[in-house]
Protein backbone atom coordinates (compact mmCIF):
# COMPACT_ATOMS: atom_id res chain seq x y z
CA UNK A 1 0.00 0.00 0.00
CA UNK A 2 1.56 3.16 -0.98
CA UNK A 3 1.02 6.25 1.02
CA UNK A 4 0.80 9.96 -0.47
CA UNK A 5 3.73 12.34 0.89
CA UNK A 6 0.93 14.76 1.85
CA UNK A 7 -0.96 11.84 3.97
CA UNK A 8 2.37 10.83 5.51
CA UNK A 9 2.74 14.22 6.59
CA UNK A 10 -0.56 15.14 8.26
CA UNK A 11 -0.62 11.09 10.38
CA UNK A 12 2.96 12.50 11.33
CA UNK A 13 1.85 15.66 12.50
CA UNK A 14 -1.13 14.32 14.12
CA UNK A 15 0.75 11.74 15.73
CA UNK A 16 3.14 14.59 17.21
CA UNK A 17 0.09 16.39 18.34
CA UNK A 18 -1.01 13.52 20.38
CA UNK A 19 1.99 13.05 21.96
CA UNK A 20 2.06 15.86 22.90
CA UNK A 21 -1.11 16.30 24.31
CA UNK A 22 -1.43 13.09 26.05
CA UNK A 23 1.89 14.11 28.18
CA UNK A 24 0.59 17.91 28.92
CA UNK A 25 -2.90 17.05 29.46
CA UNK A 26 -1.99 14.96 32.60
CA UNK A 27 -0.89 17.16 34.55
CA UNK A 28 -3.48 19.24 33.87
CA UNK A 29 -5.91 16.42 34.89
CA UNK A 30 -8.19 17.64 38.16
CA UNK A 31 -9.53 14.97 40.29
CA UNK A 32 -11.19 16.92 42.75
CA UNK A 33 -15.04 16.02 44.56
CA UNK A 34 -17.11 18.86 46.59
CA UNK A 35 -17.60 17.31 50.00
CA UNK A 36 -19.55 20.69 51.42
CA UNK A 37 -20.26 24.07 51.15
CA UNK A 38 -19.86 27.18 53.35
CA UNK A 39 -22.03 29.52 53.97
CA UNK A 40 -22.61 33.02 55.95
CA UNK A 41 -25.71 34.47 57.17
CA UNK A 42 -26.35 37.22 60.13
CA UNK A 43 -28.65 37.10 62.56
CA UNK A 44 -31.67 39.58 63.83
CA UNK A 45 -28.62 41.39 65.46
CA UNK A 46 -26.41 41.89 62.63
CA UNK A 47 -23.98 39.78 64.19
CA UNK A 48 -21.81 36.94 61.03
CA UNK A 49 -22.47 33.45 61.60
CA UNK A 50 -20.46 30.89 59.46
CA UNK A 51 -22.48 27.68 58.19
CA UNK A 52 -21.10 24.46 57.32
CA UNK A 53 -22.65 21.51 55.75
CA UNK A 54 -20.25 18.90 55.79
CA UNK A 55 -22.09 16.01 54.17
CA UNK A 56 -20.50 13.20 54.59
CA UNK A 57 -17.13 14.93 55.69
CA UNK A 58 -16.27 16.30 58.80
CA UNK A 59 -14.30 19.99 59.68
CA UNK A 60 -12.52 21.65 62.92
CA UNK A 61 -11.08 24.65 61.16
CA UNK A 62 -13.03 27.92 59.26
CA UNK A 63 -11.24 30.39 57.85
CA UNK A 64 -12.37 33.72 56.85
CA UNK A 65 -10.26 36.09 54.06
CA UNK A 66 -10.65 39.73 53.22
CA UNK A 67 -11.76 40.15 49.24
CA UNK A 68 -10.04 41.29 46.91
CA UNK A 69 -10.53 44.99 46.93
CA UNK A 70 -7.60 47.45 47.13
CA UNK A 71 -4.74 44.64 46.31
CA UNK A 72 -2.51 44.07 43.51
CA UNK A 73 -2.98 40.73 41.48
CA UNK A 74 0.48 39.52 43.06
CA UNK A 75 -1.27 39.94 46.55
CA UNK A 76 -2.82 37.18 48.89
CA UNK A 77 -6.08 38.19 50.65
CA UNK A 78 -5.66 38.68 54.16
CA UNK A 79 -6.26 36.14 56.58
CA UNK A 80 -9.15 38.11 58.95
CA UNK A 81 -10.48 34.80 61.22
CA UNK A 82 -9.74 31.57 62.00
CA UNK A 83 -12.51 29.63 64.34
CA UNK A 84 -11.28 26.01 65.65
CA UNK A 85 -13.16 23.09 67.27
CA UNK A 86 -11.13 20.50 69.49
CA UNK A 87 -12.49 17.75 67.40
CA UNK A 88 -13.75 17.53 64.24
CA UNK A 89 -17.35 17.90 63.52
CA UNK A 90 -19.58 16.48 61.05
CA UNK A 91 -23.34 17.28 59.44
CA UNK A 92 -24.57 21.31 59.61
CA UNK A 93 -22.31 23.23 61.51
CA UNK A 94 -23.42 26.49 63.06
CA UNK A 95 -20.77 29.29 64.37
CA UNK A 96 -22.25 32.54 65.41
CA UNK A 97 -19.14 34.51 65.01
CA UNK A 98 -19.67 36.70 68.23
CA UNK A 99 -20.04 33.08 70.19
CA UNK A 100 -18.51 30.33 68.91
CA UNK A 101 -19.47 28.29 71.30
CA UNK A 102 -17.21 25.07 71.17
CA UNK A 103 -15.19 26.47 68.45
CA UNK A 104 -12.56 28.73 69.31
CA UNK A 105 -11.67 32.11 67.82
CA UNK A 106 -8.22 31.39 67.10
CA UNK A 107 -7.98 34.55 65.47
CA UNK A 108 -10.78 36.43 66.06
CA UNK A 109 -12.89 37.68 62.92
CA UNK A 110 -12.34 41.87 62.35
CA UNK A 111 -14.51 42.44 59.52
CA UNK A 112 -13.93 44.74 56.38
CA UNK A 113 -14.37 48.41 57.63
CA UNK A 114 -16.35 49.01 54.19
CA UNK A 115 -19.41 47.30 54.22
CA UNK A 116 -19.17 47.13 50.64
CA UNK A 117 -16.13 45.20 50.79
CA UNK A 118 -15.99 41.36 50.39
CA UNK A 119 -14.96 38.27 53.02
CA UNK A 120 -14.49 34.70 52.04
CA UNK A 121 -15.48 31.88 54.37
CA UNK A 122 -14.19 28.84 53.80
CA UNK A 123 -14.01 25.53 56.04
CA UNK A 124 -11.03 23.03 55.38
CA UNK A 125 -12.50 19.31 55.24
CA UNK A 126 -11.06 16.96 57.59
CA UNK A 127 -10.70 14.18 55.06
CA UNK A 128 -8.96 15.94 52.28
CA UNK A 129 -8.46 12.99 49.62
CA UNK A 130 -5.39 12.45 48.30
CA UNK A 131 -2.73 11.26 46.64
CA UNK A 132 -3.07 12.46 43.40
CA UNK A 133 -4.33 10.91 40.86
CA UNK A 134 -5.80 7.93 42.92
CA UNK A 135 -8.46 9.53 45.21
CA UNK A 136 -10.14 13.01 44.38
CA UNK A 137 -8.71 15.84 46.56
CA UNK A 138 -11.81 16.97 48.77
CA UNK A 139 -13.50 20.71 49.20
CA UNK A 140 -15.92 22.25 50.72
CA UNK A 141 -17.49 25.18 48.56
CA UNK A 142 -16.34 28.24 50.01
CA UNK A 143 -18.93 31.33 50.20
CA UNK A 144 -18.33 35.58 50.27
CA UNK A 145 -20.77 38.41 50.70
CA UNK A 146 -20.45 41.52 52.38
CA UNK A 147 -22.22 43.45 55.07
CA UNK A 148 -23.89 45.56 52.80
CA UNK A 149 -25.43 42.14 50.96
CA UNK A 150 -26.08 40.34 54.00
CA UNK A 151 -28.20 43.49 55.23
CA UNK A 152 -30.05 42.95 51.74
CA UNK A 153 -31.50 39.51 52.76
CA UNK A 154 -33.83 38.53 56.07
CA UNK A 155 -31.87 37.45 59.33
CA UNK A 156 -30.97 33.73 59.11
CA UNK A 157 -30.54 33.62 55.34
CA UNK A 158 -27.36 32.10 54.14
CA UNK A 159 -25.39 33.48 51.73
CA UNK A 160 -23.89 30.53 49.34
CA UNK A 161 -22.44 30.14 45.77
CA UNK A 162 -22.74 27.66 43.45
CA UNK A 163 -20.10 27.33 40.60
CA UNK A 164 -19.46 30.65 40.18
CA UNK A 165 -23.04 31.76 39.78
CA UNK A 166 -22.82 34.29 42.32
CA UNK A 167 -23.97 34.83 46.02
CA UNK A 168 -27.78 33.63 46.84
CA UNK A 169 -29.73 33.54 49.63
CA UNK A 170 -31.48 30.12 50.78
CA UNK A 171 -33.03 29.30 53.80
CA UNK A 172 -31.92 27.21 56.76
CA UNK A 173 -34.04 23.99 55.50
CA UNK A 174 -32.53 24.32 51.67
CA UNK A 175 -28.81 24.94 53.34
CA UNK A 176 -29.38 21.59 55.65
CA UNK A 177 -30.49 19.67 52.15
CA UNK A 178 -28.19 20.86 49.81
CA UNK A 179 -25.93 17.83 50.01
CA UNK A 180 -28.09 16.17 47.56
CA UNK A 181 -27.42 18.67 44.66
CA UNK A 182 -23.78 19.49 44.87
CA UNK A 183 -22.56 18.30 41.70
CA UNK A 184 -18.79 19.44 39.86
């Protein structure tokens, strides 16, 4: 069977090309599975509380970030909480930021002075997954409003976000359930 020159040439570029993109495209491979998601509601008081629904995981650590506002892409948010529990805690997890309760303020929470301005809650899982490629690496969905927002919806809303479709409010009840509909 004799092969054109031109046909030669395109199954050795093609062949190239897959080479190629089979050894890149691995390490660009994710394996990663949403465990929970984060939330942030205030009460009748104004006061932050931090939700947690763990599903099936479990967390002792929350950590709350200042947004983005005022700092150069090379800059890290600022770290502006940290809230510990002795042991880890699974299901819906509750901290009212102004008593924690079991959970410690490691770092006590000092809130944006613009109420405009953004925070990030985020809870670290205690079962993060791992090693790479085997088992997926485990997250919780983090969540970030601002005073102003939270002001917006009724005391004991939560404030979550799914996939990047920005902040909404849900209830208690819909927070509690939302295990069943986290999907990547």
């Amino acid at each position: 069977m004799k092969v054109s020159r031109q046909l030669a040439r395109r199954l050795l570029i093609g062949a190239v090309l897959l080479a190629t993109a089979s050894t890149t495209a691995c390490g660009n491979f994710l394996n990663v599975q949403r465990d929970g998601i984060v939330g942030i509601s205030r009460d009748a008081a104004d006061n932050v509380v931090i939700h947690v629904n763990t599903c099936e995981n479990s967390t002792n650590r929350i950590e709350i970030y200042a947004g983005r506002e005022e700092l150069d892409p090379e800059e890290e948010n600022e770290l502006i909480g940290i809230y510990v529990s002795p042991e880890p805690v699974q299901g819906v997890i509750e901290v009212p930021i102004n008593e924690p309760g079991e959970w410690v303020a490691e770092f006590p929470l000092t809130l944006p002075e613009n109420p405009e301005h953004l925070f990030i809650a985020m809870a670290v899982p205690t079962n993060q997954g791992g090693p790479e490629p085997i088992r997926a690496s485990r997250f919780f969905t983090e969540s970030s409003t601002s005073m102003t927002a939270l002001a917006a919806y009724d005391p004991g809303d939560i404030a979550v976000e799914f996939l990047g479709m920005g902040e909404s409010p849900i209830s208690q009840e819909q927070f509690a359930d939302v295990c069943d509909h986290l999907e990547i």
